[in-house]
N, C-alpha and C. Protein backbone atom coordinates (compact mmCIF):
# COMPACT_ATOMS: atom_id res chain seq x y z
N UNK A 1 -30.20 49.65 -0.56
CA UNK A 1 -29.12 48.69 -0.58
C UNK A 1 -29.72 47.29 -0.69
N UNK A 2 -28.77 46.39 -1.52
CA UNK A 2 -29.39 44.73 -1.73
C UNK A 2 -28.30 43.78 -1.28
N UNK A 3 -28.99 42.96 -0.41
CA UNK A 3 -28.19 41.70 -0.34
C UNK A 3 -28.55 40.93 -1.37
N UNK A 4 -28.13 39.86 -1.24
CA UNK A 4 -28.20 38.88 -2.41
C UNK A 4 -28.50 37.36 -1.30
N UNK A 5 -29.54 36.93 -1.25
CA UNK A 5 -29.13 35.77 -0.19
C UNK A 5 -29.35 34.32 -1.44
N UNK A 6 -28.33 33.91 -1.06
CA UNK A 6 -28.49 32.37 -1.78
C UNK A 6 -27.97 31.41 -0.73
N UNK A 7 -28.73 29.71 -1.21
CA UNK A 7 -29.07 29.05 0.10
C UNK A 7 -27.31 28.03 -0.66
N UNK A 8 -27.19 27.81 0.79
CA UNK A 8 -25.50 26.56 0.53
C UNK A 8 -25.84 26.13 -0.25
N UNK A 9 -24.77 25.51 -0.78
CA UNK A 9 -24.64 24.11 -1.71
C UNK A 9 -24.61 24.54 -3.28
N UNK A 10 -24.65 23.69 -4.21
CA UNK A 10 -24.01 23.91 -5.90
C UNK A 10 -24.89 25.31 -6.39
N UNK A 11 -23.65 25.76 -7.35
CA UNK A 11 -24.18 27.28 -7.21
C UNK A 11 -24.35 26.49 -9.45
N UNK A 12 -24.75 27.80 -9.83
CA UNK A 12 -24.98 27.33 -11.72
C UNK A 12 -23.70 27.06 -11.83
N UNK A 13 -22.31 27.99 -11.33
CA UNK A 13 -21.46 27.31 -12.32
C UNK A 13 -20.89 26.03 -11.82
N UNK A 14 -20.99 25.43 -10.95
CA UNK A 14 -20.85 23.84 -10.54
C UNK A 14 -22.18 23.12 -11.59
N UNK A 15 -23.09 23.65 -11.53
CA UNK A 15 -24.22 22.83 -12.50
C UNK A 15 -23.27 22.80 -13.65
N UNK A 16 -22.77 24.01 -14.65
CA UNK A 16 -22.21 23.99 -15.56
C UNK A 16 -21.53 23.17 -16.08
N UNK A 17 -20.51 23.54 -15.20
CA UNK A 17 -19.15 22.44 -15.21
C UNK A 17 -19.82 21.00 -14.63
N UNK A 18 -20.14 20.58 -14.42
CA UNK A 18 -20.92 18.86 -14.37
C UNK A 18 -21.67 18.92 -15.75
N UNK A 19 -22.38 19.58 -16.60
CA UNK A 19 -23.21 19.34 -17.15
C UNK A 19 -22.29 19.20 -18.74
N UNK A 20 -21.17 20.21 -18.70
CA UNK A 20 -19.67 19.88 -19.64
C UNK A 20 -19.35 18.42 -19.16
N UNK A 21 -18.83 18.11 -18.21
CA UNK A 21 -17.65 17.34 -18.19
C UNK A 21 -18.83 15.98 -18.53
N UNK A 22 -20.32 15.70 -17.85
CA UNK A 22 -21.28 14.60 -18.07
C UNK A 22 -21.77 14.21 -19.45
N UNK A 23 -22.06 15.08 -20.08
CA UNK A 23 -22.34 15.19 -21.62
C UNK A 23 -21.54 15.77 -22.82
N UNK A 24 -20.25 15.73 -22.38
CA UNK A 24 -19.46 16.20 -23.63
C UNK A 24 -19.36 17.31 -24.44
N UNK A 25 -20.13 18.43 -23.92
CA UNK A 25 -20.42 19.54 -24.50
C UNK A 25 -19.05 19.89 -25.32
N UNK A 26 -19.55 20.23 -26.94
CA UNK A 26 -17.91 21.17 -27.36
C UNK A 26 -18.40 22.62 -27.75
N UNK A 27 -19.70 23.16 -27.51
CA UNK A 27 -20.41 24.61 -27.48
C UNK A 27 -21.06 24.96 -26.68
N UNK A 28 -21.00 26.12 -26.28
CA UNK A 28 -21.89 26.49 -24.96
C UNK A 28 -22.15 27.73 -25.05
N UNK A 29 -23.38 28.52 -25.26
CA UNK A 29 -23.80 29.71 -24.94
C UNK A 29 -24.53 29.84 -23.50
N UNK A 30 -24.10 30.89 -23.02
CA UNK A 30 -24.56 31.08 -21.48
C UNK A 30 -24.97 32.26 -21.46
N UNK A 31 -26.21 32.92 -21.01
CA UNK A 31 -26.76 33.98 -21.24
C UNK A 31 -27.08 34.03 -19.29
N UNK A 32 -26.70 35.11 -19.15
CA UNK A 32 -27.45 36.02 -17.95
C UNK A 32 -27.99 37.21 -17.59
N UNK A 33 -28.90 37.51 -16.46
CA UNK A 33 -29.04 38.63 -16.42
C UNK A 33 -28.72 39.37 -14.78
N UNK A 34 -28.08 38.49 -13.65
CA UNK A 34 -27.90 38.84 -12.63
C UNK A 34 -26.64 38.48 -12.13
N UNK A 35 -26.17 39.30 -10.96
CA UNK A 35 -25.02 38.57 -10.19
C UNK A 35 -24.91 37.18 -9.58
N UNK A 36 -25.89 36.67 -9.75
CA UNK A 36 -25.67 35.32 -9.40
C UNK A 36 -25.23 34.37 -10.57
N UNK A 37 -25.35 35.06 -12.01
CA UNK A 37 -24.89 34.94 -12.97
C UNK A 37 -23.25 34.53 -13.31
N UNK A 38 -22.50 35.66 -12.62
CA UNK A 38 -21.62 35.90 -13.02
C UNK A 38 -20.78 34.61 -13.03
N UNK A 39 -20.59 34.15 -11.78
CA UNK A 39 -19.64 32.60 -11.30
C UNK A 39 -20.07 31.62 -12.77
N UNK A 40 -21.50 31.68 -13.43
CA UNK A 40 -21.48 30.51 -14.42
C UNK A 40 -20.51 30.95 -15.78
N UNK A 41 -20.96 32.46 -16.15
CA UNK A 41 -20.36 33.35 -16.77
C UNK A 41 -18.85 32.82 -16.96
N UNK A 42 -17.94 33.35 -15.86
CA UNK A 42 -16.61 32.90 -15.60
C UNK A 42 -16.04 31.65 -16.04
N UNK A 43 -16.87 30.70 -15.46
CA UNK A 43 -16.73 28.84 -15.58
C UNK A 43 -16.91 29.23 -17.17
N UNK A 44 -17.88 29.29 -17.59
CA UNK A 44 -18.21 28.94 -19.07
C UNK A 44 -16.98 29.47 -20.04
N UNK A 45 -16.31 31.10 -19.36
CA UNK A 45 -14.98 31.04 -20.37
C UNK A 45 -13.90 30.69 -19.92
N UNK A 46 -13.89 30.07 -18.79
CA UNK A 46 -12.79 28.66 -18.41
C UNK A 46 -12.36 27.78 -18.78
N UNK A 47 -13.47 27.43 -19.52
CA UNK A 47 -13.65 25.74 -19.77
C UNK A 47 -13.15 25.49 -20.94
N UNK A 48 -12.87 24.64 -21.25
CA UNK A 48 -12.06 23.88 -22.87
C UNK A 48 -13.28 24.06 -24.11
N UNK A 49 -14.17 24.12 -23.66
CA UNK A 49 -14.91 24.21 -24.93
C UNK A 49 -15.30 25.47 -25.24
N UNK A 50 -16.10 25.43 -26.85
CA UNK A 50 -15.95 26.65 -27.45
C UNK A 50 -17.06 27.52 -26.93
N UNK A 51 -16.72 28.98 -25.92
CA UNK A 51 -17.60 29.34 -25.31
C UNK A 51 -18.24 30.76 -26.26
N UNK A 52 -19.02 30.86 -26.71
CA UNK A 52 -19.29 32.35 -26.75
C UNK A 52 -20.13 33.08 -25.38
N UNK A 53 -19.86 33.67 -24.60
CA UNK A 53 -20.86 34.20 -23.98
C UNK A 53 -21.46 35.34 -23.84
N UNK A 54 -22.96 35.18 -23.27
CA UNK A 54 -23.37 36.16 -23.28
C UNK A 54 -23.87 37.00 -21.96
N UNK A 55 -25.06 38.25 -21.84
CA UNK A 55 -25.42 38.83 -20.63
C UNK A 55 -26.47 39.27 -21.30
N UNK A 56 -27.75 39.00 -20.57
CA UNK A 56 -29.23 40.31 -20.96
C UNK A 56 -28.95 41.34 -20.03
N UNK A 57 -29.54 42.21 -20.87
CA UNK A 57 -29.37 43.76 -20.11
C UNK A 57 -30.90 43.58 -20.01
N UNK A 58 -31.75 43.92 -19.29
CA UNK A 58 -33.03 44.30 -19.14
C UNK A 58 -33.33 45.74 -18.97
N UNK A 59 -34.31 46.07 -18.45
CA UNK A 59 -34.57 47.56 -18.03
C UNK A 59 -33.89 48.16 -17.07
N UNK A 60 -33.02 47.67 -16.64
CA UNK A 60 -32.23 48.44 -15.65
C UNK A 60 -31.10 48.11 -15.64
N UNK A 61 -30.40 48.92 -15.74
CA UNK A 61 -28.50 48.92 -15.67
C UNK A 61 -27.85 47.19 -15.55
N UNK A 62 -27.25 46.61 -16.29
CA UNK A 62 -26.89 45.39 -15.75
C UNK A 62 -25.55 45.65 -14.69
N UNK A 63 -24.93 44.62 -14.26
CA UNK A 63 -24.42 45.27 -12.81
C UNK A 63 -22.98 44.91 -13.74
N UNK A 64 -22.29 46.25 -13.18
CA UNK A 64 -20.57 46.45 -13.78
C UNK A 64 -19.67 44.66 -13.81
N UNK A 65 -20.07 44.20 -12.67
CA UNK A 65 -19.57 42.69 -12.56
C UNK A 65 -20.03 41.61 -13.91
N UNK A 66 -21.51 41.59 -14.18
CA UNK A 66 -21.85 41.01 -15.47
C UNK A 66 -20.78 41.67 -16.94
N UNK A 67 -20.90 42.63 -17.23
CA UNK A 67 -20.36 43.46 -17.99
C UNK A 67 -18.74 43.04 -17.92
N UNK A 68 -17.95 42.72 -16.65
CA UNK A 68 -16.75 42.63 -16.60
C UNK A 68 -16.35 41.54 -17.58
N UNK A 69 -17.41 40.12 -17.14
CA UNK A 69 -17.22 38.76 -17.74
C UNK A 69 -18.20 38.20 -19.16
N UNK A 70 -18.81 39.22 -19.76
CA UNK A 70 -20.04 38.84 -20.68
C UNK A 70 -18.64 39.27 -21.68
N UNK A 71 -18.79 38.12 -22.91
CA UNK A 71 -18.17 38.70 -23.88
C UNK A 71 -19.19 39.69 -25.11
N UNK A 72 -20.29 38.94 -24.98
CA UNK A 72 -21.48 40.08 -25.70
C UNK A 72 -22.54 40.68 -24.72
N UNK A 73 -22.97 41.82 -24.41
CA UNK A 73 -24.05 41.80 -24.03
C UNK A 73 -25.25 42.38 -25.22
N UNK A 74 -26.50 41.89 -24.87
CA UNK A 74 -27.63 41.92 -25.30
C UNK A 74 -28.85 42.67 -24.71
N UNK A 75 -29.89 43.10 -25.83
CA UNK A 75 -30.88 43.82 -24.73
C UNK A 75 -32.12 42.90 -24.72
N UNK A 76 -31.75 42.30 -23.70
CA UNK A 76 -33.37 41.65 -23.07
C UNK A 76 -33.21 40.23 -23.57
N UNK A 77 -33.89 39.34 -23.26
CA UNK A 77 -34.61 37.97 -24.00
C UNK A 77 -34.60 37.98 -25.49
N UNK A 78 -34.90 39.21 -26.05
CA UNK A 78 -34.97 39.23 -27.65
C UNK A 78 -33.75 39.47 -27.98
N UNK A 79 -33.14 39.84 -27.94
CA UNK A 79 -31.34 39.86 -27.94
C UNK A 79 -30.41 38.22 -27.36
N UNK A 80 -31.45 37.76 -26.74
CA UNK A 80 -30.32 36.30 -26.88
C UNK A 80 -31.16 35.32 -28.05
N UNK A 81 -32.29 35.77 -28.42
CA UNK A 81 -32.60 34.87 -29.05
C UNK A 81 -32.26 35.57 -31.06
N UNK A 82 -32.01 36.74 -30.72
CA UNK A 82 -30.96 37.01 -32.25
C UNK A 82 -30.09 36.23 -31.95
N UNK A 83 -29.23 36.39 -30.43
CA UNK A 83 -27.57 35.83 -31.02
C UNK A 83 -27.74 34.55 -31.45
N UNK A 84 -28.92 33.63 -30.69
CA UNK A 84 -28.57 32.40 -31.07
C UNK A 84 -28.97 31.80 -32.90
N UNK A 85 -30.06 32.93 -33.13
CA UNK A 85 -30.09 32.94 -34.20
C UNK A 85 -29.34 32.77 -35.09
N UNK A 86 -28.13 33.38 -34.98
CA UNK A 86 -26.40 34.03 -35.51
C UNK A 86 -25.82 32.32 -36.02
N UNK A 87 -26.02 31.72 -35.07
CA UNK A 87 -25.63 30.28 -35.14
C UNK A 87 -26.32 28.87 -35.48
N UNK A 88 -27.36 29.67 -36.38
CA UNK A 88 -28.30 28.70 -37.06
C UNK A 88 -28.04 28.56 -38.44
């Protein structure tokens, strides 16, 4: 069994959303590979701008929660760097 311990205070998707609303972002790809993931995940297809998102799958099962909110998933590091490819 796993806890997850993370320390108080701004979690990524508060980074997110400051880092939209500070610099004007109108694209955003967001790639993850953990549950601590997910909250930026969410924010990113919240937000007014144009989100595609994503999830790495690595070597082991990504967790049903990533999967709920990834609109693509990918396998590994080399799989986000095709998608971004996609948009070159």
């Amino acid at each position: 069994m796993v806890v997850e311990l993370t320390p108080p205070g701004p979690t990524k998707a508060d980074a997110l959303e400051r880092l939209i609303a500070g610099e004007g972002i109108r694209r955003l790809v967001v790639a993850g590979d953990d549950v601590a993931d997910v909250g930026a995940l969410r924010r990113a297809g919240s937000c007014s701008v144009r989100t595609p998102c994503g999830s790495v799958s690595g070597r082991r099962r990504p967790r049903r929660s990533l999967e709920e909110v990834a609109d693509v998933m990918v396998p590994g590091p080399e799989g986000v760097l095709e998608l971004l490819g996609r948009f070159a």
